[in-house]
N, C-alpha and C. Protein backbone atom coordinates (compact mmCIF):
# COMPACT_ATOMS: atom_id res chain seq x y z
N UNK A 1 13.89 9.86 1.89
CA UNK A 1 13.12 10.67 0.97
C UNK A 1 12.25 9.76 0.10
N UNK A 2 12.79 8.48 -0.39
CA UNK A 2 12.36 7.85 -1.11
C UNK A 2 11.02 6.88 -0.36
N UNK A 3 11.18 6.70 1.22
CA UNK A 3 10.30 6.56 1.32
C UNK A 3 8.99 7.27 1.91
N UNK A 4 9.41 8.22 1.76
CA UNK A 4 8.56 9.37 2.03
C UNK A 4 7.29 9.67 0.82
N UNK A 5 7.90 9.71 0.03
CA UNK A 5 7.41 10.03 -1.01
C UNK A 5 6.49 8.74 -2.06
N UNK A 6 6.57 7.56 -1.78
CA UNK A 6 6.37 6.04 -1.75
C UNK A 6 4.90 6.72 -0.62
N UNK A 7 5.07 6.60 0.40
CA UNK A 7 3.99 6.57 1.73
C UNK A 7 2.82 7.47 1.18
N UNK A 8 3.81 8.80 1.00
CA UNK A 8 2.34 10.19 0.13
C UNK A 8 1.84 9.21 -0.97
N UNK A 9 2.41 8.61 -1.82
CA UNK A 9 1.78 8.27 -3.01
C UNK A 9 0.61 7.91 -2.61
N UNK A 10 0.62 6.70 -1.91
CA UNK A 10 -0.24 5.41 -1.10
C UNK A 10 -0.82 5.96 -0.92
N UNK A 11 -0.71 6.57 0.35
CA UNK A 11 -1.95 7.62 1.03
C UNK A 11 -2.40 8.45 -0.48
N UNK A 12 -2.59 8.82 -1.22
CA UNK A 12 -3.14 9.30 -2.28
C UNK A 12 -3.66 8.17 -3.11
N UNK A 13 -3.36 7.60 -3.41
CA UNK A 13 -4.47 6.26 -3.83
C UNK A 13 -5.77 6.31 -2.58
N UNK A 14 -5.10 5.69 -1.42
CA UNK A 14 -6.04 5.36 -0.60
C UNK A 14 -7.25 6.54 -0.42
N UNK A 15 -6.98 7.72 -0.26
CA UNK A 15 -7.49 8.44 0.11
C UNK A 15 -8.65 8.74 -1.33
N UNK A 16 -7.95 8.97 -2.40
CA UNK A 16 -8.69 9.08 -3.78
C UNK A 16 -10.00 8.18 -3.57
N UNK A 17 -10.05 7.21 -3.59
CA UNK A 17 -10.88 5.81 -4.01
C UNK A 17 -11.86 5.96 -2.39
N UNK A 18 -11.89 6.84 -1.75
CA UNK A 18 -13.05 7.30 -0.86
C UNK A 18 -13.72 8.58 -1.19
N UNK A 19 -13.07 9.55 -2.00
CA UNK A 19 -13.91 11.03 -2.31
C UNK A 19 -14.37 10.87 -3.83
N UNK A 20 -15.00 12.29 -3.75
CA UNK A 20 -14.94 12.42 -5.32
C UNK A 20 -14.60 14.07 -5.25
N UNK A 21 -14.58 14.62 -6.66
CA UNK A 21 -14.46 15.87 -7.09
C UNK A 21 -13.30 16.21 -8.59
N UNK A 22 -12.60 17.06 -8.05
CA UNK A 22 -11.67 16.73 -9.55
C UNK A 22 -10.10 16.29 -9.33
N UNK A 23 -9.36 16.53 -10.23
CA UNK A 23 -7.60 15.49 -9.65
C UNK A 23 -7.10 16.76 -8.63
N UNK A 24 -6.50 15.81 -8.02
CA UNK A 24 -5.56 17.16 -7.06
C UNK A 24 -4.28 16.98 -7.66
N UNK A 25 -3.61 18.09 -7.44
CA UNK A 25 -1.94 18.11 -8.05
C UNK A 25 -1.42 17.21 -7.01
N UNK A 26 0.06 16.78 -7.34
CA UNK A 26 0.58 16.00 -6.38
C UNK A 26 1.94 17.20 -6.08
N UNK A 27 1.79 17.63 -4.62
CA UNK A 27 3.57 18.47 -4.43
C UNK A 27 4.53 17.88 -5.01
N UNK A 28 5.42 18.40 -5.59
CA UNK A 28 7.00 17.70 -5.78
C UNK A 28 7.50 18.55 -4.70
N UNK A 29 8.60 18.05 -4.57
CA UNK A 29 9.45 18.39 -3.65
C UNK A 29 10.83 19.10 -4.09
N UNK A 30 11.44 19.96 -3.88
CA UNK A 30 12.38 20.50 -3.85
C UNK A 30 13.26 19.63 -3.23
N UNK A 31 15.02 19.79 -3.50
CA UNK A 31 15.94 19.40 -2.57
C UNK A 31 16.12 19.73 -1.49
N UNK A 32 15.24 20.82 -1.38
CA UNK A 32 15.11 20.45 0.38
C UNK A 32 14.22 20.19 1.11
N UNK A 33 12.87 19.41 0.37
CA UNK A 33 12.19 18.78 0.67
C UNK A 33 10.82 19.92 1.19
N UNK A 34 10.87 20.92 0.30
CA UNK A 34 9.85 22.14 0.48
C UNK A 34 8.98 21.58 -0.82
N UNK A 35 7.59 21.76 -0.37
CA UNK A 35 6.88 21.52 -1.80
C UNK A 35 6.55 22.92 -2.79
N UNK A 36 6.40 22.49 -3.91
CA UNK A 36 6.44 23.67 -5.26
C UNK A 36 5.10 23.34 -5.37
N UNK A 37 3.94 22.57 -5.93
CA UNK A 37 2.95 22.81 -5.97
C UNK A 37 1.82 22.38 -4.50
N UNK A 38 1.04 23.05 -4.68
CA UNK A 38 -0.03 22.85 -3.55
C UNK A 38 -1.01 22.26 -4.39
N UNK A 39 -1.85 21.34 -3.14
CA UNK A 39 -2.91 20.29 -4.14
C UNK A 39 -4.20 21.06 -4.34
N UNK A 40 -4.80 21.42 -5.44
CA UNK A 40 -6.08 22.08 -5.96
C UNK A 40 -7.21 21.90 -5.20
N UNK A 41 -7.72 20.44 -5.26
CA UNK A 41 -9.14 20.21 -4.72
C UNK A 41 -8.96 18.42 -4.67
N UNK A 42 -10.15 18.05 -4.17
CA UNK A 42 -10.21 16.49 -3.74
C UNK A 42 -9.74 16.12 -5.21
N UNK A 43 -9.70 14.82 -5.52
CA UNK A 43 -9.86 13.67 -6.65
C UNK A 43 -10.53 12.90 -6.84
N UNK A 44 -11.08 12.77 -8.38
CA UNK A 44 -12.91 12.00 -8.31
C UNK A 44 -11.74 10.17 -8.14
N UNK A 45 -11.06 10.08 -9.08
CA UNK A 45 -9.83 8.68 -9.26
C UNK A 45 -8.80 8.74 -8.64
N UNK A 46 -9.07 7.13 -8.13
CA UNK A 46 -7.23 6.74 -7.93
C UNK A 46 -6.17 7.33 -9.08
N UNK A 47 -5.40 8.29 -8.56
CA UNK A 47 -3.84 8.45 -9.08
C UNK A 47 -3.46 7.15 -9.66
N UNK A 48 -2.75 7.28 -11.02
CA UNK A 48 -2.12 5.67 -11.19
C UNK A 48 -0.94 5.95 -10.58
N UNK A 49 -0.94 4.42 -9.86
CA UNK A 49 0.46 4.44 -9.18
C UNK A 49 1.62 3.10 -9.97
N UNK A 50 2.58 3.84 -9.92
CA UNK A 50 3.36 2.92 -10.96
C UNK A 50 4.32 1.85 -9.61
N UNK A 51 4.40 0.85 -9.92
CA UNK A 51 4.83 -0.18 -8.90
C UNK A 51 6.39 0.37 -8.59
N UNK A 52 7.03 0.61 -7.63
CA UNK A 52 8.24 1.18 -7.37
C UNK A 52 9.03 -0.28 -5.93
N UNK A 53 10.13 0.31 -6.03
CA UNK A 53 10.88 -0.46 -4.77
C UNK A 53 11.03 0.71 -3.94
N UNK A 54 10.65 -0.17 -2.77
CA UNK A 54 10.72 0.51 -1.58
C UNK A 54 11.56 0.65 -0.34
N UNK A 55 11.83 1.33 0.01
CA UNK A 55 13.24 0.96 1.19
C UNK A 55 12.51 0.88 2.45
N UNK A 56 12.31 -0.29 2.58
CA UNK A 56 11.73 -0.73 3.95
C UNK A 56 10.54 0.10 4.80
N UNK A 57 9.62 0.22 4.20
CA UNK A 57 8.60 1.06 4.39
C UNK A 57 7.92 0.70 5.68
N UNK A 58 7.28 0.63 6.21
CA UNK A 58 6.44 0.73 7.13
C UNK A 58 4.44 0.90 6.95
N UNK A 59 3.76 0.05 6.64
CA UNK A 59 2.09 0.35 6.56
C UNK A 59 1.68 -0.02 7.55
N UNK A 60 0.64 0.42 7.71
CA UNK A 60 -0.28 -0.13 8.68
C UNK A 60 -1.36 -0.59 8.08
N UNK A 61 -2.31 -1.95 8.78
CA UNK A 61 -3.30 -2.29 7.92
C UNK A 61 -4.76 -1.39 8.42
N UNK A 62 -5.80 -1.06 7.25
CA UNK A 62 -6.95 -0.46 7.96
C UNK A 62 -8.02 -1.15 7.95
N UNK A 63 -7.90 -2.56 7.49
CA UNK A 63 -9.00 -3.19 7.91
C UNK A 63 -8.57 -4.59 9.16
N UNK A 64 -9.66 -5.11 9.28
CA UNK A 64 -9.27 -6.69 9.99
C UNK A 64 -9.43 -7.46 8.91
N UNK A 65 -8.85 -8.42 9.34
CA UNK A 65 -8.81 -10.06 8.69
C UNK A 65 -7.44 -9.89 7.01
N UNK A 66 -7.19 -8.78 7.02
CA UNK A 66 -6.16 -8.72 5.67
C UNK A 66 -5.47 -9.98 5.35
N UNK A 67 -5.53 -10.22 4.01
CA UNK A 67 -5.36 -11.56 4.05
C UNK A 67 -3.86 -11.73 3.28
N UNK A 68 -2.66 -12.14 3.68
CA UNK A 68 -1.66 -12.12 3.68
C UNK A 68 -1.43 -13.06 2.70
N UNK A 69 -0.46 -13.14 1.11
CA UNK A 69 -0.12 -14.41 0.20
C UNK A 69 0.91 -14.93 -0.23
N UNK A 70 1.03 -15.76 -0.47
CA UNK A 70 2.37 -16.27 -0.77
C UNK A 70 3.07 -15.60 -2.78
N UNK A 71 1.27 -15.09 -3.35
CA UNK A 71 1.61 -14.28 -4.80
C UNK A 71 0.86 -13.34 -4.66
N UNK A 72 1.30 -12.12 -5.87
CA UNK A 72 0.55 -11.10 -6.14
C UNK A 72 -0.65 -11.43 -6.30
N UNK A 73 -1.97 -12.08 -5.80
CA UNK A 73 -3.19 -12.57 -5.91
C UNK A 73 -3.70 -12.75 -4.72
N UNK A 74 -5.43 -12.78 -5.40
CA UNK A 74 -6.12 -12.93 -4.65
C UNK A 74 -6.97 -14.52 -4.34
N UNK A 75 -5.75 -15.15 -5.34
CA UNK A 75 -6.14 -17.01 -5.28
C UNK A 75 -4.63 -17.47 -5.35
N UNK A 76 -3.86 -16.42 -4.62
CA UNK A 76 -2.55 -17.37 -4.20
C UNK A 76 -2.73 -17.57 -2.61
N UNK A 77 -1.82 -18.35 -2.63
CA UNK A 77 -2.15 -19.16 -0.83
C UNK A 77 -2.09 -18.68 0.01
N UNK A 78 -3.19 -18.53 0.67
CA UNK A 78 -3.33 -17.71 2.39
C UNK A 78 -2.11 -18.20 3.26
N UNK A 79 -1.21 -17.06 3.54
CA UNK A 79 0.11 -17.65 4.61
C UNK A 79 -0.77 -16.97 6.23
N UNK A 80 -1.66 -16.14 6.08
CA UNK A 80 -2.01 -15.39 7.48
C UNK A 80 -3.30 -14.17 6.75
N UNK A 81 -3.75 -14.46 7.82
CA UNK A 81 -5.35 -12.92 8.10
C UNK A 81 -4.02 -12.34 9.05
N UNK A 82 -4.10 -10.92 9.02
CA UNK A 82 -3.91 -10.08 10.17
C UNK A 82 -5.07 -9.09 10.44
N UNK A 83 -4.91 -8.27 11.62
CA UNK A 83 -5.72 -7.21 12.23
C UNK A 83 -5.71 -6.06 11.77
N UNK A 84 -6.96 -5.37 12.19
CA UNK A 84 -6.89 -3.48 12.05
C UNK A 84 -5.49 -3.49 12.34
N UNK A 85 -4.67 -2.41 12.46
CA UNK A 85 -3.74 -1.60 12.80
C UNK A 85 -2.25 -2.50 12.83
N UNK A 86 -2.35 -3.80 12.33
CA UNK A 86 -1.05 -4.90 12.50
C UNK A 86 0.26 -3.82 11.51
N UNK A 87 0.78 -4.33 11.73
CA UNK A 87 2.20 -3.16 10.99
C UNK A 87 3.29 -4.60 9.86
N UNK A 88 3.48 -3.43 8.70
CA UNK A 88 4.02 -4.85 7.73
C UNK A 88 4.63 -4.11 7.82
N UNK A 89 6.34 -4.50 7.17
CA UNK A 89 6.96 -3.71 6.62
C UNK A 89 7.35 -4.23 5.43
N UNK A 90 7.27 -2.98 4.11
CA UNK A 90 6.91 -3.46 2.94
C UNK A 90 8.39 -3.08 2.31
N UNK A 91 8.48 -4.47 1.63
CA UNK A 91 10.15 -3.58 0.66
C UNK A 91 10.26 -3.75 -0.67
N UNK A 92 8.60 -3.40 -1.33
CA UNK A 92 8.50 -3.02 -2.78
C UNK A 92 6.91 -3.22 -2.85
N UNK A 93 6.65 -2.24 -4.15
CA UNK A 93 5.36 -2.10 -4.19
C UNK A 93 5.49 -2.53 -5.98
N UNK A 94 4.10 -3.94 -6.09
CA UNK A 94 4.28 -4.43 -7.13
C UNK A 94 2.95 -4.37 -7.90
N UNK A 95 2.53 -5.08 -8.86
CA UNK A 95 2.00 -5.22 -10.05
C UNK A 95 0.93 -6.70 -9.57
N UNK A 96 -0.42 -6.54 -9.55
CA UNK A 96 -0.31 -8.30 -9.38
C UNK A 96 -2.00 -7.91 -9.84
N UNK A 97 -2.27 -9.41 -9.57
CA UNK A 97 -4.05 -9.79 -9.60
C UNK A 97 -5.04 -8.25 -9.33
N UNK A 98 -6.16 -8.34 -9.78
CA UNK A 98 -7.18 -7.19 -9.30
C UNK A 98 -7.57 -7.63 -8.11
N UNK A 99 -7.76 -6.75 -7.43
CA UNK A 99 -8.70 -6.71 -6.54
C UNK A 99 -9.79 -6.36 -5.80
N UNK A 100 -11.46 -6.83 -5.60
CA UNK A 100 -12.19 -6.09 -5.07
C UNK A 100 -11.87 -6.27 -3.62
N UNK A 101 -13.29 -5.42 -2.43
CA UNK A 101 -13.44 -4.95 -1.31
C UNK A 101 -14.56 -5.40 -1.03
N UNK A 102 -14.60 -5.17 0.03
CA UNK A 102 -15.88 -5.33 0.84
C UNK A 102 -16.26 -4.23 1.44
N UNK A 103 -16.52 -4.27 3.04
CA UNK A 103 -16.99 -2.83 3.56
C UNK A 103 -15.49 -1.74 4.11
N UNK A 104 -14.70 -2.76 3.84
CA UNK A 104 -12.92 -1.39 3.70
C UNK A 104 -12.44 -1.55 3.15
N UNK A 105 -11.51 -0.58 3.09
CA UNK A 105 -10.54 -0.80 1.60
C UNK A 105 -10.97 -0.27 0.24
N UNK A 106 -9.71 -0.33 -0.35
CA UNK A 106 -10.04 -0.01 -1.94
C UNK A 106 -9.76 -0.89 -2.77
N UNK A 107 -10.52 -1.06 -3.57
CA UNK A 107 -10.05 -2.06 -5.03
C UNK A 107 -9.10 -1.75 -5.79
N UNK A 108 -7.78 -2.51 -6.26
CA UNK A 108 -7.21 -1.96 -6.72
C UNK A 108 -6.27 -3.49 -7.38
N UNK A 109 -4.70 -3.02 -8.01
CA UNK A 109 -4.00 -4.00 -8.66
C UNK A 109 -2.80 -4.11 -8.18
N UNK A 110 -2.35 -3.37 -7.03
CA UNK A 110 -1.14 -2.86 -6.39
C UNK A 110 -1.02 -3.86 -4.91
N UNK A 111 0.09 -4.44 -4.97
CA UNK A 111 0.29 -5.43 -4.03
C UNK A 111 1.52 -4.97 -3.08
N UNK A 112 1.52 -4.96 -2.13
CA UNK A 112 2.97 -5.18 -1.03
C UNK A 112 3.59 -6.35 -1.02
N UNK A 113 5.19 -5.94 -1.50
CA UNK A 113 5.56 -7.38 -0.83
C UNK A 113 6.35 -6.84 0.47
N UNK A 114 6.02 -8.04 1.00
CA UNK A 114 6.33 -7.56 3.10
C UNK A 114 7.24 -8.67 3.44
N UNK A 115 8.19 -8.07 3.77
CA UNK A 115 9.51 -9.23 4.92
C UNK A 115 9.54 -9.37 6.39
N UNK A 116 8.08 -8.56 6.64
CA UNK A 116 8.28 -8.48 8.42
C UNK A 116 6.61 -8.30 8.45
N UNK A 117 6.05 -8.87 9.77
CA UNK A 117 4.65 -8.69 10.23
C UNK A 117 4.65 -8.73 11.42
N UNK A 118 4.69 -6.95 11.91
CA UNK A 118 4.77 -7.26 13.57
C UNK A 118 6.11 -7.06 14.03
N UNK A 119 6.87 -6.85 12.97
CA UNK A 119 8.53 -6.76 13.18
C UNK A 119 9.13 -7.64 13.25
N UNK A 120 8.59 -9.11 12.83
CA UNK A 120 9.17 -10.55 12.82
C UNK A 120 9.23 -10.83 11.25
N UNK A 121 10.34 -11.26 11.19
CA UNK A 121 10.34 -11.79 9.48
C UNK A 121 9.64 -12.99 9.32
N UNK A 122 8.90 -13.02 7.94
CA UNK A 122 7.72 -13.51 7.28
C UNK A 122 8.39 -14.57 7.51
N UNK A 123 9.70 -14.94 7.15
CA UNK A 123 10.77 -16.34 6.88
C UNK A 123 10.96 -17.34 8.08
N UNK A 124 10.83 -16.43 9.36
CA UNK A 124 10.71 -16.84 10.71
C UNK A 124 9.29 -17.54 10.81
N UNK A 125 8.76 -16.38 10.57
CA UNK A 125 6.96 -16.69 11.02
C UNK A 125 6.51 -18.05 9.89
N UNK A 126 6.77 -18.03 8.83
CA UNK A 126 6.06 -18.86 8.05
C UNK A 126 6.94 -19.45 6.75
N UNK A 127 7.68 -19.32 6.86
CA UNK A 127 9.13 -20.09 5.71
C UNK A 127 9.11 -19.93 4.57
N UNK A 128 8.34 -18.50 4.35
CA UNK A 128 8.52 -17.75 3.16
C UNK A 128 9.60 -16.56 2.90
N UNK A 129 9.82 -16.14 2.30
CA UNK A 129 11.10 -15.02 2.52
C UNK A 129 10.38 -13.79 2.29
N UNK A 130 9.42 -13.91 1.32
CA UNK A 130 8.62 -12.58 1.47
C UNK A 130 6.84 -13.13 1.54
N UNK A 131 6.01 -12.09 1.51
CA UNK A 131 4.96 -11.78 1.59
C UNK A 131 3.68 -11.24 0.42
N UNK A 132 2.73 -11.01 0.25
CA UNK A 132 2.03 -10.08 -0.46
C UNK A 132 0.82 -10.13 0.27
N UNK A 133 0.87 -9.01 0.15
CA UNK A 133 -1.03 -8.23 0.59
C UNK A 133 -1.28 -6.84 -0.18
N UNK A 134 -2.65 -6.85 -0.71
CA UNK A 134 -3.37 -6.16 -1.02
C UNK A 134 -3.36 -4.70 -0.68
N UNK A 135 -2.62 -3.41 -1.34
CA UNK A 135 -2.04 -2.35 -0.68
C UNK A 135 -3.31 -1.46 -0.36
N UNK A 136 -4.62 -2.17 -1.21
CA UNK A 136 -5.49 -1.37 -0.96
C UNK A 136 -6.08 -1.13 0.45
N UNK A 137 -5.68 -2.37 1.80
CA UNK A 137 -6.23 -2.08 3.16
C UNK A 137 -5.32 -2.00 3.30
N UNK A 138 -4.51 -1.23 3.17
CA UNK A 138 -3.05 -0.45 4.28
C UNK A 138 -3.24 1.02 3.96
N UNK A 139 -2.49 1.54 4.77
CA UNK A 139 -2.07 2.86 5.17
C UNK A 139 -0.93 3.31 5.56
């Protein structure tokens, strides 16, 4: 549930920071996972999203070249670029550096930290134990 609801968030950032119009409601969910409100209309802003832990989430990236770090930044050390569609799996969503874009993605302050790329741990691949990338090119 928890990461269900983690994934909608995301996708509601992501999706925000491409339209405009006015806020949409966000469903809550009932205990049985029925939603109580329905969403109004598009959103001109990113939703603030408050940094949460995540239980092993799953993103996908939507741009190429995503640039993978050893900190919440965008001048901490390149461990890896990955591809369109590469798969992280993320196990908390944090607080870090701003960030702009280029021609994908959204700008934003919200970082992944990732223990797997590809389904191989980061620790294997590169002798870090975790990861960060930019949540704004994922999905």
């Amino acid at each position: 549930m928890l990461r269900r609801l983690i994934v909608v968030g995301f996708a509601a950032v992501v999706i925000a920071g491409c339209g405009s119009g006015s806020p949409t409601a966000v469903p809550s969910a009932s205990p049985g996972g029925v939603p109580t409100t329905a969403p109004t209309s598009a959103p001109t802003e990113a939703p603030i999203v408050e940094p949460t832990a995540a239980t092993q989430t799953t993103m996908t990236a939507i741009c190429n070249a995503v640039g993978v770090r050893k900190q919440a930044s965008s001048n901490g050390a390149l461990i890896v670029r990955i591809g369109l569609g590469a798969e992280v799996r993320v196990v908390e969503v944090v607080p870090g550096d701003a960030y702009e874009v280029g021609a994908c993605g959204s700008a934003g302050d919200i970082w992944l930290k990732i223990d797997q790329i590809a389904g191989k741990s980061v620790k294997t691949l590169y002798g870090v134990p975790v990861a960060y990338a930019a949540a704004g090119f994922f999905k």
